[in-house]
N, C-alpha and C. Protein backbone atom coordinates (compact mmCIF):
# COMPACT_ATOMS: atom_id res chain seq x y z
N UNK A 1 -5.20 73.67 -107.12
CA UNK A 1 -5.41 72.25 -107.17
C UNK A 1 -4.07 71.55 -107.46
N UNK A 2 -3.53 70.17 -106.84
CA UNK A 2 -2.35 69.66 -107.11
C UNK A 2 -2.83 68.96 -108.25
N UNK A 3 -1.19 68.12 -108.74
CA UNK A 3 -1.35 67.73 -110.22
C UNK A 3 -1.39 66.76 -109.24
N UNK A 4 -2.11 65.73 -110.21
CA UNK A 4 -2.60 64.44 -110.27
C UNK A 4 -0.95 63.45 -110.71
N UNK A 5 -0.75 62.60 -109.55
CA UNK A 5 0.31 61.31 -110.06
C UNK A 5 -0.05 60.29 -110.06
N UNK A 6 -0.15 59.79 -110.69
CA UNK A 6 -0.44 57.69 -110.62
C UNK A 6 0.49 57.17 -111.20
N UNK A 7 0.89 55.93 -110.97
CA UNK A 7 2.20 55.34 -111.11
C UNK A 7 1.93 53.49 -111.51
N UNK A 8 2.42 53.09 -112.43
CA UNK A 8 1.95 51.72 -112.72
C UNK A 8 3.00 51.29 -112.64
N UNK A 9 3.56 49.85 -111.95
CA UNK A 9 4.77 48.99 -112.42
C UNK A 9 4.38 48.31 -113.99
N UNK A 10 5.23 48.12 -114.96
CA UNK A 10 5.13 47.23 -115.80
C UNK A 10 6.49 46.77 -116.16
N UNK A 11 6.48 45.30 -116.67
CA UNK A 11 7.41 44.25 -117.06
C UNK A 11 7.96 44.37 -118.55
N UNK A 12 8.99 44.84 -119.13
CA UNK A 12 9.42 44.33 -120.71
C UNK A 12 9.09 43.13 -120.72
N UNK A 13 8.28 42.87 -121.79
CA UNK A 13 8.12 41.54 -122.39
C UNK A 13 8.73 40.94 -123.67
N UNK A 14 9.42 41.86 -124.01
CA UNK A 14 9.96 41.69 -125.53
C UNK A 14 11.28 40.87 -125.22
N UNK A 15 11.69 39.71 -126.06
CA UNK A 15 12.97 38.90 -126.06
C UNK A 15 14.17 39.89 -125.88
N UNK A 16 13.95 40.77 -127.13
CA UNK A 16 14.77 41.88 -127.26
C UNK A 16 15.26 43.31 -126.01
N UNK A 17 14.16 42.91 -125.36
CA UNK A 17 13.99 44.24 -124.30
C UNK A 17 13.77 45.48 -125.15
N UNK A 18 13.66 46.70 -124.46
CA UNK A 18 12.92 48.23 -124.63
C UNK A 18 14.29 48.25 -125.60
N UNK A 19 14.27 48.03 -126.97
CA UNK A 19 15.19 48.45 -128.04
C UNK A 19 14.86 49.98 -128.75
N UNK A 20 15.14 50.23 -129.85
CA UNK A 20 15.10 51.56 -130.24
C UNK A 20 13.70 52.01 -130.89
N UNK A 21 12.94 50.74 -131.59
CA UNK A 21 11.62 50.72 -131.88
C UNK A 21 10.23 50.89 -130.81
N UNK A 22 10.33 49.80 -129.85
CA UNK A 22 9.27 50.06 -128.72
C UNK A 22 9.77 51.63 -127.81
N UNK A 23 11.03 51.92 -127.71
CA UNK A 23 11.56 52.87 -127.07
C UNK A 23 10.85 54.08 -127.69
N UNK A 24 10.45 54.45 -129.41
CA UNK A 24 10.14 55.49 -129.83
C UNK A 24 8.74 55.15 -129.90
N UNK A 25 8.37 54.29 -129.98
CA UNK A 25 7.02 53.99 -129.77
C UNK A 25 6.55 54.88 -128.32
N UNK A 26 6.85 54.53 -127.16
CA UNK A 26 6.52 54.92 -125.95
C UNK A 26 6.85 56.69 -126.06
N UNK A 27 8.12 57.27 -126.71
CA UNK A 27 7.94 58.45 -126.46
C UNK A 27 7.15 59.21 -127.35
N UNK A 28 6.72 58.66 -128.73
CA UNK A 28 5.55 59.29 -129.28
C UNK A 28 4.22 59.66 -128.47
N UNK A 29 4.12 58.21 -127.69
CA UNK A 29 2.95 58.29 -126.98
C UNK A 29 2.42 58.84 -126.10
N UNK A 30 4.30 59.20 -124.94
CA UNK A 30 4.09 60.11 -124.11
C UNK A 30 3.70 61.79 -124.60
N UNK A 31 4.74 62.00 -125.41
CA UNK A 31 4.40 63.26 -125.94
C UNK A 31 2.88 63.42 -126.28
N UNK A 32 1.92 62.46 -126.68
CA UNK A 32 0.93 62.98 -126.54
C UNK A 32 -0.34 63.97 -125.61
N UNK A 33 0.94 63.32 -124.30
CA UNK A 33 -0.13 63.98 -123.34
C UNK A 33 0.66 65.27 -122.54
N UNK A 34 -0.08 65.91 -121.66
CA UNK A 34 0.46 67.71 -121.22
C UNK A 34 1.27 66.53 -120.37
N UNK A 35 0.59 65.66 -119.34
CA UNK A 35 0.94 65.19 -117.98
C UNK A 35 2.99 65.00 -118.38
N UNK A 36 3.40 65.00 -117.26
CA UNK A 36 4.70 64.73 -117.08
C UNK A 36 5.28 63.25 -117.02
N UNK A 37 5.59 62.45 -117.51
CA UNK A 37 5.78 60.72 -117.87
C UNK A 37 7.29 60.72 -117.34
N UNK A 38 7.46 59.79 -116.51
CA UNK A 38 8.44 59.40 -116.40
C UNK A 38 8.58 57.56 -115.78
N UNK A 39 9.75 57.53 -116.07
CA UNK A 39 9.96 55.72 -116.10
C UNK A 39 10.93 55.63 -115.25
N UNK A 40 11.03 54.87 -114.14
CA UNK A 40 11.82 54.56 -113.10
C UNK A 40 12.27 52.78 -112.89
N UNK A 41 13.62 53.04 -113.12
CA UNK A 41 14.61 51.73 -112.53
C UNK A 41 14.76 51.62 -111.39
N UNK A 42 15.51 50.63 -111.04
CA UNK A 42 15.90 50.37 -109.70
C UNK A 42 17.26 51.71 -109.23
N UNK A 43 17.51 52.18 -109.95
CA UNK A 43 18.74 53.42 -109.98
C UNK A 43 18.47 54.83 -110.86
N UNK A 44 17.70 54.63 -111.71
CA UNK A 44 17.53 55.94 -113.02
C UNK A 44 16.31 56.45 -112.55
N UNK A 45 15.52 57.36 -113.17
CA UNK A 45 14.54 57.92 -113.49
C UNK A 45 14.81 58.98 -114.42
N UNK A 46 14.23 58.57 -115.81
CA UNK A 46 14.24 59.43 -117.64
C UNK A 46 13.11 59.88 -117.44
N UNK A 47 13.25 60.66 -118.51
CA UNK A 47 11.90 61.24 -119.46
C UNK A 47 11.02 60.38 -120.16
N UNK A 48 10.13 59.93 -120.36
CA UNK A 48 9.63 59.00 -121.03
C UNK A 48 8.78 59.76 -122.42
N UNK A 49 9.39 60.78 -122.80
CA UNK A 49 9.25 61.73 -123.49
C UNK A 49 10.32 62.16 -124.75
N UNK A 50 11.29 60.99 -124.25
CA UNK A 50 12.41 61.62 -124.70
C UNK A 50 13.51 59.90 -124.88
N UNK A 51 13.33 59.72 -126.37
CA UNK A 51 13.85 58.37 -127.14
C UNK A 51 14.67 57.88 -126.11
N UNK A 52 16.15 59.08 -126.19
CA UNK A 52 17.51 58.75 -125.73
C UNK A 52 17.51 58.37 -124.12
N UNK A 53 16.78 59.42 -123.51
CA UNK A 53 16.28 58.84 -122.04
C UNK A 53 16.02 57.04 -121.75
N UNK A 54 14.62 56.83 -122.64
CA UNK A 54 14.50 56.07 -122.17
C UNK A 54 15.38 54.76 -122.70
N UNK A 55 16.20 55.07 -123.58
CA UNK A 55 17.33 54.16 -124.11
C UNK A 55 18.56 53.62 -123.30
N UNK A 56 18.34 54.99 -122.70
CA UNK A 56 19.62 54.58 -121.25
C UNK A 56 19.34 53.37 -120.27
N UNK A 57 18.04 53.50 -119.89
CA UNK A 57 17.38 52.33 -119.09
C UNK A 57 18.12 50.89 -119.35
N UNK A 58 18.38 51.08 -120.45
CA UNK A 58 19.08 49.49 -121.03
C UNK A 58 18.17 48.39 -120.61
N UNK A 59 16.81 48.22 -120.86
CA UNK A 59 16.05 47.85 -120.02
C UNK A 59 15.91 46.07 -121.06
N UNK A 60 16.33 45.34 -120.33
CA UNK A 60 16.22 43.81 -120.52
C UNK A 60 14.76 43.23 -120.46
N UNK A 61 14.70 42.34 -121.14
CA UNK A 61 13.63 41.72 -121.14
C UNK A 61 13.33 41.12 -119.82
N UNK A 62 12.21 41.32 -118.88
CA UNK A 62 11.56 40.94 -117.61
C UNK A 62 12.16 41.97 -116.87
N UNK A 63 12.67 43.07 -117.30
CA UNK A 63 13.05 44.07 -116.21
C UNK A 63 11.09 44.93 -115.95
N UNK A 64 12.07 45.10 -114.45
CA UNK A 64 10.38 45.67 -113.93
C UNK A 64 11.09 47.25 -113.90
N UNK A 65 9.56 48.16 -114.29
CA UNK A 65 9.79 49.56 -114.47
C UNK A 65 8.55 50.02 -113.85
N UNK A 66 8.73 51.22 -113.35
CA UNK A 66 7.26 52.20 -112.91
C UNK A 66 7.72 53.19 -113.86
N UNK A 67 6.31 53.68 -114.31
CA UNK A 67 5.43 54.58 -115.31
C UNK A 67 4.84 55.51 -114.20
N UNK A 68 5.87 56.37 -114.23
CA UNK A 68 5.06 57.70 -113.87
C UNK A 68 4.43 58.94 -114.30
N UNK A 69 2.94 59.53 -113.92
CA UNK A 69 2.86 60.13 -114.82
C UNK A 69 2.20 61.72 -114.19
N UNK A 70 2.33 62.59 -113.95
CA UNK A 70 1.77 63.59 -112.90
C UNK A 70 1.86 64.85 -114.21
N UNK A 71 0.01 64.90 -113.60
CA UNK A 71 -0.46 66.25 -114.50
C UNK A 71 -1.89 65.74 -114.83
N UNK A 72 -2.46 67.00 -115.72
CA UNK A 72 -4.20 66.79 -115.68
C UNK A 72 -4.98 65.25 -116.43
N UNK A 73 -3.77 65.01 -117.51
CA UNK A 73 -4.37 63.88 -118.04
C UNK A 73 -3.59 62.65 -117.71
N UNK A 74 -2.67 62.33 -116.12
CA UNK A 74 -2.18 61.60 -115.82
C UNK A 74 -3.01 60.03 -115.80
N UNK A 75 -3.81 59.48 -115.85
CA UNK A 75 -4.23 58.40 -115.61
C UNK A 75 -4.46 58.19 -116.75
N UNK A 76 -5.18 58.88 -117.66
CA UNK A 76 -5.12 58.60 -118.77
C UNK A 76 -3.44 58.27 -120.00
N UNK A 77 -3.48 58.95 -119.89
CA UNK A 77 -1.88 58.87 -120.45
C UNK A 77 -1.05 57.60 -119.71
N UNK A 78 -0.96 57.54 -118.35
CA UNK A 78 -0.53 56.11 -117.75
C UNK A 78 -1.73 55.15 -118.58
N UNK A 79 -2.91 54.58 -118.66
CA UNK A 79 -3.17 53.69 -119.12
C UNK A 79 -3.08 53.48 -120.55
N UNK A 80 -2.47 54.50 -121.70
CA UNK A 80 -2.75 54.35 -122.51
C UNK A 80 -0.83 53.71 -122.92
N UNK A 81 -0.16 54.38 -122.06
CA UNK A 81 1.49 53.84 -122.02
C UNK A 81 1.56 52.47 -121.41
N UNK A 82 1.05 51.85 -120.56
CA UNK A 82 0.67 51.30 -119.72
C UNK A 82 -0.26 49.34 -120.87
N UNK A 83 -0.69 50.33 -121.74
CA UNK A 83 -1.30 49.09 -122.83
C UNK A 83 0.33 48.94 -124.16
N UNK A 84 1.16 49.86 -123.93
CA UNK A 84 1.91 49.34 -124.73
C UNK A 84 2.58 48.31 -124.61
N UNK A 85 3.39 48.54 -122.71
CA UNK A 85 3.88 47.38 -122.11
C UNK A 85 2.77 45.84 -122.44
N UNK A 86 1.20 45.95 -122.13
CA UNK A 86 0.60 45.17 -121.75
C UNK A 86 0.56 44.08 -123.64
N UNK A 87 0.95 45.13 -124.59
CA UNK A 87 0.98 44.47 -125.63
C UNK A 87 2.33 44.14 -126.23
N UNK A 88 3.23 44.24 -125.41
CA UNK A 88 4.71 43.80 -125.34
C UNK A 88 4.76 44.82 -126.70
N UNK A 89 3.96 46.46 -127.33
CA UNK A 89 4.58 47.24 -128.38
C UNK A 89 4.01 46.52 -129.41
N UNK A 90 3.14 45.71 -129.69
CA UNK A 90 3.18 44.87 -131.08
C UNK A 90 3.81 43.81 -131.34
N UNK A 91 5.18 43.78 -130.71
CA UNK A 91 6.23 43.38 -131.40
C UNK A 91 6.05 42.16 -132.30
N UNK A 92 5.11 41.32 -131.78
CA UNK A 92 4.90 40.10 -132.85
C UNK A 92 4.16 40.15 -133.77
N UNK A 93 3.58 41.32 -134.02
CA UNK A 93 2.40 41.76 -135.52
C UNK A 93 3.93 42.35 -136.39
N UNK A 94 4.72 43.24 -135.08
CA UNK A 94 6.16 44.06 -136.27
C UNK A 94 7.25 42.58 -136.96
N UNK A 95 6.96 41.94 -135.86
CA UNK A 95 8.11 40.55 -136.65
C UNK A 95 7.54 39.98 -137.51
N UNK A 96 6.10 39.78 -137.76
CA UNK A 96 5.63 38.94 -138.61
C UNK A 96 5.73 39.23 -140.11
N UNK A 97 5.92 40.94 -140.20
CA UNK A 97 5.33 41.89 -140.62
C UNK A 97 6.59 42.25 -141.55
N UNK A 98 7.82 41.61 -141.03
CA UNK A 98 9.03 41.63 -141.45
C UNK A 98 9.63 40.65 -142.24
């Protein structure tokens, strides 16, 4: 049986862009799952598994990214990475919070 890929575009929403906090946020999350995660620029493709990877992205606020994710719990794991973007990470419960 092939592995399963699904692929979502999502937008940084954070002022700050994908900084070092939402960045470890996302690779905790990936690591949760077997599936293979990866995040694609207009030039890169990281690990989304892996902090420093996705740090390289240098990813600005309104930059567009695809979430890739291939393996048994791929859709799952994309929607659950996939709600971090959609909650811009928290970030305004973490600023408030500060």
């Amino acid at each position: 049986m092939s592995e399963q890929v699904v692929s979502r575009e999502v937008v940084v929403g954070m002022p700050q862009g994908l900084h070092a906090r939402p960045a470890d946020q996302l690779a905790r999350e990936a690591r949760k799952w077997q599936s293979r995660i990866e995040l694609l620029s207009d030039s890169q493709r990281v690990d989304g598994k892996s902090i420093l990877d996705v740090l390289t992205l240098a990813a600005e606020a309104g930059t567009r990214l695809v979430v890739e994710a291939t393996g048994p719990d791929a859709r799952e794991a994309l929607e659950a990475i996939g709600s971090l973007f959609d909650r811009n990470f928290n970030e305004q419960e973490w600023n408030e919070g500060q």
